[in-house]
Protein backbone atom coordinates (compact mmCIF):
# COMPACT_ATOMS: atom_id res chain seq x y z
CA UNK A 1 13.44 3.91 -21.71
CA UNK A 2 11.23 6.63 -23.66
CA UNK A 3 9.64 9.03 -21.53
CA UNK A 4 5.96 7.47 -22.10
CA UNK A 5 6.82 4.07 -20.76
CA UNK A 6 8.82 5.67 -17.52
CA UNK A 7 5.56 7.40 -17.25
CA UNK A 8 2.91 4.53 -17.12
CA UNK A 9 5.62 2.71 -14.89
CA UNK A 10 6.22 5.38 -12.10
CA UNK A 11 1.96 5.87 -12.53
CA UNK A 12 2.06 2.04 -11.56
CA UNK A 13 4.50 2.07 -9.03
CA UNK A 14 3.03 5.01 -7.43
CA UNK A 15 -0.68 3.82 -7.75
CA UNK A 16 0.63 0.16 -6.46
CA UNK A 17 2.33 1.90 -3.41
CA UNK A 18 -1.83 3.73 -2.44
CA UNK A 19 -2.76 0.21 -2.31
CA UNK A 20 -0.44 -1.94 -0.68
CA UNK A 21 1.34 1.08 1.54
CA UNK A 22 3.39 -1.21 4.34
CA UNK A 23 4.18 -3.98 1.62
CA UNK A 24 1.46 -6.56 3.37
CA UNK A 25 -0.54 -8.88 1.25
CA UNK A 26 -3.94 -10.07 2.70
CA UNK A 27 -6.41 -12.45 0.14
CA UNK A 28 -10.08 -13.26 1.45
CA UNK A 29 -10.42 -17.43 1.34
CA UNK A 30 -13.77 -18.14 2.33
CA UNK A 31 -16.72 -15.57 3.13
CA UNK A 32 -19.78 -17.25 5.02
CA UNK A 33 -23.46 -15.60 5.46
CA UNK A 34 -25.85 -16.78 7.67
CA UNK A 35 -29.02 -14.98 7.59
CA UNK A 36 -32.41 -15.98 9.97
CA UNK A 37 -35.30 -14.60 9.52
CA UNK A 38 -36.60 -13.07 12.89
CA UNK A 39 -40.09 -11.50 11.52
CA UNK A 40 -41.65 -9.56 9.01
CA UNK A 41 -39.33 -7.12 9.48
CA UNK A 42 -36.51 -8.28 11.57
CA UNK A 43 -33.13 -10.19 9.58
CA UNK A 44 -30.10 -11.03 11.68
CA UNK A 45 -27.03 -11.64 9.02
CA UNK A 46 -23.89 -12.72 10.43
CA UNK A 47 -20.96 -12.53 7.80
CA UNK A 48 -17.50 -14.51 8.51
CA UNK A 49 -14.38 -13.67 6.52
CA UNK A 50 -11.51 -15.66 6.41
CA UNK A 51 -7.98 -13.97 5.28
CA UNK A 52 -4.38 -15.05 4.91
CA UNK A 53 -2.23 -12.15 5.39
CA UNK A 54 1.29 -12.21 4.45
CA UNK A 55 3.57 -9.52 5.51
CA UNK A 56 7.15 -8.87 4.45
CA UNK A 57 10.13 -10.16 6.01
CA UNK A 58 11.71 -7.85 8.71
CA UNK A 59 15.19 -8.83 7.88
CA UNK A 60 17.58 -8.55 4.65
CA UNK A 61 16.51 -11.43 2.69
CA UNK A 62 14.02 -11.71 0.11
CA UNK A 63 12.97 -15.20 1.04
């Protein structure tokens, strides 16, 4: 492999392991606001998030 293309792939690799460190995957499904207005100057806003997170297996296999 030429040097440029080991380059951009160990840049990947390296950038992919900052964002997914421990090998976990976690992907937002729904997101719900609910905002009442209290007054003039008052909102309450709850925000739920639903997530699936998927972590990887502890033993040998890659199932």
């Amino acid at each position: 492999m030429p040097w440029f293309q080991k380059l951009c792939r160990h840049t990947g690799l390296a950038l992919h392991g900052l964002m997914h460190p421990d090998g976990k995957h976690t992907e937002e499904l729904k997101r719900t606001v609910e905002e009442e207005q209290v007054s003039d100057t008052v909102t309450l806003r709850r925000t739920t998030i639903e997530e699936v997170e998927i972590k990887p297996c502890q033993g040998g296999s890659k199932d």
